[in-house]
Protein backbone atom coordinates (compact mmCIF):
# COMPACT_ATOMS: atom_id res chain seq x y z
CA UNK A 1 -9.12 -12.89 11.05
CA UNK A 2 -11.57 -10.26 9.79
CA UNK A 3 -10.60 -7.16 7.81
CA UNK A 4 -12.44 -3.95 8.53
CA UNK A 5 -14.44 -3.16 5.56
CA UNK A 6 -12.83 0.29 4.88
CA UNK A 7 -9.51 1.39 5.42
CA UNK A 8 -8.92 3.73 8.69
CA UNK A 9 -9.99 7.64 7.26
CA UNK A 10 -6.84 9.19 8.22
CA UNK A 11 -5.19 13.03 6.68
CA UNK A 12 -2.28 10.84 5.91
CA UNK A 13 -4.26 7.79 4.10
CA UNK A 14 -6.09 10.65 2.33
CA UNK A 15 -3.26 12.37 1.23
CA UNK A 16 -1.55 9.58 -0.03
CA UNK A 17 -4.61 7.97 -1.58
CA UNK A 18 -5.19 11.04 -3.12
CA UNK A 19 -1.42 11.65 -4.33
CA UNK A 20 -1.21 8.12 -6.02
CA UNK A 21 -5.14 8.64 -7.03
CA UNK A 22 -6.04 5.31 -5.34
CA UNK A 23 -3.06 3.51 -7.36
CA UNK A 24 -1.15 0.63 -5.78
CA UNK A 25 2.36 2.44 -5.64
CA UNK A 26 4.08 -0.98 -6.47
CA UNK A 27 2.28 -2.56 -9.20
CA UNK A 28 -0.10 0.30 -10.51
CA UNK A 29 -3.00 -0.57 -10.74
CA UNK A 30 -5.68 0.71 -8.74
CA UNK A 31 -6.95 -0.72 -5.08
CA UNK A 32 -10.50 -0.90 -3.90
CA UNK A 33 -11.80 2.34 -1.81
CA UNK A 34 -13.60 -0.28 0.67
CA UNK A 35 -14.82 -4.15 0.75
CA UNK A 36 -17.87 -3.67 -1.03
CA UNK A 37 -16.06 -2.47 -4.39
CA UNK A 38 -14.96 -5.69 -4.84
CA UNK A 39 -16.97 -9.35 -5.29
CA UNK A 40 -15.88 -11.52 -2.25
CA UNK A 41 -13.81 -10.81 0.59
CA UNK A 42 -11.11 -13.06 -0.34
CA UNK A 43 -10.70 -10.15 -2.94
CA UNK A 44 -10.46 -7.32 -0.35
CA UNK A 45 -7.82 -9.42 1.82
CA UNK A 46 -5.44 -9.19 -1.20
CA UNK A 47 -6.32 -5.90 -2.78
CA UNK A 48 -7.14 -3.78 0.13
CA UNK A 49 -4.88 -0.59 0.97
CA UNK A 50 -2.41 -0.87 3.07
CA UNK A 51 0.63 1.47 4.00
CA UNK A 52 3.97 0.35 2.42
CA UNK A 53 7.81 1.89 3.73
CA UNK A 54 9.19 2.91 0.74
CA UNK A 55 12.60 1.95 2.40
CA UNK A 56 12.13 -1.03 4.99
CA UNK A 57 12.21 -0.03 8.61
CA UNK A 58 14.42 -3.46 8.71
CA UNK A 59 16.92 -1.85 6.11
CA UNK A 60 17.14 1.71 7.92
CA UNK A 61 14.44 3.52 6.46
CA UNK A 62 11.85 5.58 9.08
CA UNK A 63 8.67 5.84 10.22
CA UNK A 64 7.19 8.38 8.92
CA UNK A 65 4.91 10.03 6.82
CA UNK A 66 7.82 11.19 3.96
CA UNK A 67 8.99 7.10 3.86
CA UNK A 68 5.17 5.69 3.24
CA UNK A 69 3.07 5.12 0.19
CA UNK A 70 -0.07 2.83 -0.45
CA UNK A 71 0.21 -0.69 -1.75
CA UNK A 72 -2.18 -3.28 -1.79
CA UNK A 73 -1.90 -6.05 1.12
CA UNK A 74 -0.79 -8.85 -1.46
CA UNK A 75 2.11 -6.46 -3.20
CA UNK A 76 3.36 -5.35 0.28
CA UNK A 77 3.31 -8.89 1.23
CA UNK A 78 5.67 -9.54 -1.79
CA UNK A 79 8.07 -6.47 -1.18
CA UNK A 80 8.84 -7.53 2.04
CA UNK A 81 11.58 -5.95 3.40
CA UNK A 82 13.22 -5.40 -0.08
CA UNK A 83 13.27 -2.25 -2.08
CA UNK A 84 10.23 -0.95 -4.04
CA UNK A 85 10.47 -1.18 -7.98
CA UNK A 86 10.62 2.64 -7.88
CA UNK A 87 14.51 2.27 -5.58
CA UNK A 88 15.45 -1.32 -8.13
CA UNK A 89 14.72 1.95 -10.90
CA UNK A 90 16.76 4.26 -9.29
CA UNK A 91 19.80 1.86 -8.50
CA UNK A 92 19.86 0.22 -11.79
C-alpha cells in the first residue's frame, strides 16, 4: 500500500509537531517532515509521523486532541495498546 508523501497539514498535526519540535514523542528522536527527507521509502513507512493515544482508546483513554501526540509509524506500531514510556515513568 502506498504512503502519501507528506503527512495530512492539519492545526492539530501542526501544533503537535510544533510542541514536540518534530520529535517522535516515544523514542525521541526526530521524524521526517515528508518522504523526500529520507533515502528510500522503506524509510518513510517506518519513520513517518503518525498520531499516537497517549492512553489507548482500547484501555479507556479518548479521542481527542488532549490524549494525542506524534510518534513515528514503527514506535506506534510497538506501543500498541500499552502505555507510553512517559505513563511506565509516571507509574514506576
Amino acid at each position: 500500500m502506498s504512503q502519501p508523501h507528506a503527512p495530512t497539514e492539519t492545526p492539530l498535526f501542526r501544533a503537535l509537531w510544533e510542541a514536540q519540535e518534530g520529535r517522535c514523542a516515544l523514542c525521541g528522536l526526530s521524524m521526517p517532515s515528508n518522504r523526500f527527507d529520507v533515502a528510500h521509502s522503506t524509510l518513510w513507512r517506518h519513520q513517518r509521523p503518525t498520531y499516537d493515544h497517549i492512553v489507548a482508546v482500547a484501555r479507556g483513554g479518548a479521542d481527542d486532541a488532549s490524549n494525542l501526540q506524534l510518534a513515528h509509524a514503527r514506535c506506534n506500531r510497538i506501543k500498541g495498546a500499552g502505555p507510553s514510556r512517559n505513563q511506565r515513568r509516571r507509574k514506576g
